[in-house]
Each structure stands twice: as structure tokens, then as C-alpha cells.
Protein backbone atom coordinates (compact mmCIF):
# COMPACT_ATOMS: atom_id res chain seq x y z
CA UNK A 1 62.62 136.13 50.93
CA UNK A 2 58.75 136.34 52.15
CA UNK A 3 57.34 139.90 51.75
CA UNK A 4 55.54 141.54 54.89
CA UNK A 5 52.11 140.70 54.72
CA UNK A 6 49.83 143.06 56.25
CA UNK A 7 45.72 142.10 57.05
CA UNK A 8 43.05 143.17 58.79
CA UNK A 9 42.07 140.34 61.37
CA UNK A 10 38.45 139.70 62.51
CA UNK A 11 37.97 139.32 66.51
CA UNK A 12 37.25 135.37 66.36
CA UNK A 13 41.12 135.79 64.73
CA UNK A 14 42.75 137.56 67.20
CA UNK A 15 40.84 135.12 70.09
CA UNK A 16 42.02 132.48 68.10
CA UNK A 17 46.23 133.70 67.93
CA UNK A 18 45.32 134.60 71.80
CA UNK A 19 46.93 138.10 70.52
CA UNK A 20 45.85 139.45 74.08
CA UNK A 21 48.12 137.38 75.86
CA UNK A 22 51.28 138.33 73.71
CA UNK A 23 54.01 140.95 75.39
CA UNK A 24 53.20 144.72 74.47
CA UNK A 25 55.99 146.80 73.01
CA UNK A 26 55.85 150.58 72.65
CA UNK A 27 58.27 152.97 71.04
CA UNK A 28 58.27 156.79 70.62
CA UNK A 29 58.77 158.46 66.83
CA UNK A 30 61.79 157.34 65.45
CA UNK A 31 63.67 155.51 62.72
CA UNK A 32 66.56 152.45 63.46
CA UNK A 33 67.94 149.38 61.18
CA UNK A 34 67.16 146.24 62.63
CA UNK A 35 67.40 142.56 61.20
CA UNK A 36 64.65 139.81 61.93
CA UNK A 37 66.69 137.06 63.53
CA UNK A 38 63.21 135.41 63.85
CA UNK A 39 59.65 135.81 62.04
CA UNK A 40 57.50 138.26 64.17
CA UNK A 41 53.28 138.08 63.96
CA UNK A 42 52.36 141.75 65.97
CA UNK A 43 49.09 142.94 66.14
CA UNK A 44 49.21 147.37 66.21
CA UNK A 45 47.07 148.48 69.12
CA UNK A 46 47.87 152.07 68.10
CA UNK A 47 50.51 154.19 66.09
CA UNK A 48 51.54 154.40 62.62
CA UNK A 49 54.55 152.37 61.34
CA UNK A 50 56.90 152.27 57.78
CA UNK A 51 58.70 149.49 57.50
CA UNK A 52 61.32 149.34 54.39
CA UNK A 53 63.35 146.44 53.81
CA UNK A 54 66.61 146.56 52.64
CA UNK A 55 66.62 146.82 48.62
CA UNK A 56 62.27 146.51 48.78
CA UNK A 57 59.54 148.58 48.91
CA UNK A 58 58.19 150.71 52.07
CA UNK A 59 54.91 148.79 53.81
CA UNK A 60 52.88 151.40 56.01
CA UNK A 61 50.71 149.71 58.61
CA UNK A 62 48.92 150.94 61.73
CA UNK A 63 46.52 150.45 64.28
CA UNK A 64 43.49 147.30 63.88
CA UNK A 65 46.69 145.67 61.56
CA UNK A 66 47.69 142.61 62.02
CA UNK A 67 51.63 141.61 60.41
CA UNK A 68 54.02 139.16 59.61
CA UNK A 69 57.39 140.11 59.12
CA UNK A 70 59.66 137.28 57.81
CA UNK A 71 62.62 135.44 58.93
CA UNK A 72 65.88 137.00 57.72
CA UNK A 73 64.72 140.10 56.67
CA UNK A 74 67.12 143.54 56.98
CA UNK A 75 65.32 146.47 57.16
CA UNK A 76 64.47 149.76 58.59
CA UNK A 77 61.73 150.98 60.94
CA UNK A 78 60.29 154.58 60.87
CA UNK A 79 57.61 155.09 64.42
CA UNK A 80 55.52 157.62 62.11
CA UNK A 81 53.02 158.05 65.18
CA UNK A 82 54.10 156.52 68.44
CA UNK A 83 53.26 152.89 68.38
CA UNK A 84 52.06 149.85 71.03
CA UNK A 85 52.19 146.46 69.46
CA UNK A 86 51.11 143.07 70.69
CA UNK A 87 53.87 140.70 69.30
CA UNK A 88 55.20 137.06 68.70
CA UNK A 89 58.59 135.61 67.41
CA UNK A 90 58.87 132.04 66.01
């Protein structure tokens, strides 16, 4: 399976994956399971976010990241600092 893949996009990259026009998604501290029926680009507007997938190592990303998370993947999602995301599926 892919591994997350975490970067820190320039502006002209962002224009580029028109981020700004993506759906924003927001979510308090907490910790669920979920499974990625779909890949998922999101771009972190704000918050702090672990993401550990089932038998792998714990990513941390945040705010100015920009991250793939792959088709397939189990895992679990702690909102260390309350979090708004730009995001994309396929």
C-alpha cells in the first residue's frame, strides 16, 4: 500500500490543484477509525492532525501541509488541535 505523503506546496501549486475551490471540512479534537474508500489530496488550513494507519507508523501534519492519503488504507485519526481542511477524493 502507498504511504501518506506529506509536502509543503508553493502558492503557484495550490493555484494550480485550484485547492481554493475544494469543499472545507472541520472537526473538533478527537480520535475515530476510518477506512479510505478513495485516495484523498487535503490541503490543512489550520489544526494539527496524527494519522496512524493500521499496522504503520503515526504521520503528524498540520497547517500550510499539503497530503495524500492512499486508496485502501485503514487507519485512525487523532484532531490534536481542531482542524479545517480543503479536500479532494479520486
Amino acid at each position: 500500500m502507498a504511504a501518506i505523503k506529506v509536502e509543503k506546496p508553493t502558492p503557484e501549486t495550490l493555484k494550480k490543484l485550484g485547492v481554493e475551490k475544494w469543499p472545507v471540512w472541520s472537526k473538533e479534537q478527537s480520535r475515530f477509525d476510518w477506512h479510505y474508500d478513495d485516495r484523498e489530496v487535503c490541503y490543512l488550513l489550520a489544526g494539527r492532525v496524527r494519522v496512524t494507519p493500521a499496522g504503520g507508523q503515526a504521520v503528524e501534519f498540520g497547517a500550510g501541509d499539503l497530503v495524500t492519503l492512499p486508496r485502501g488504507m485503514d487507519c485512525v485519526w487523532e484532531v490534536i488541535e481542531p482542524v479545517r481542511k480543503h479536500y479532494r477524493f479520486g
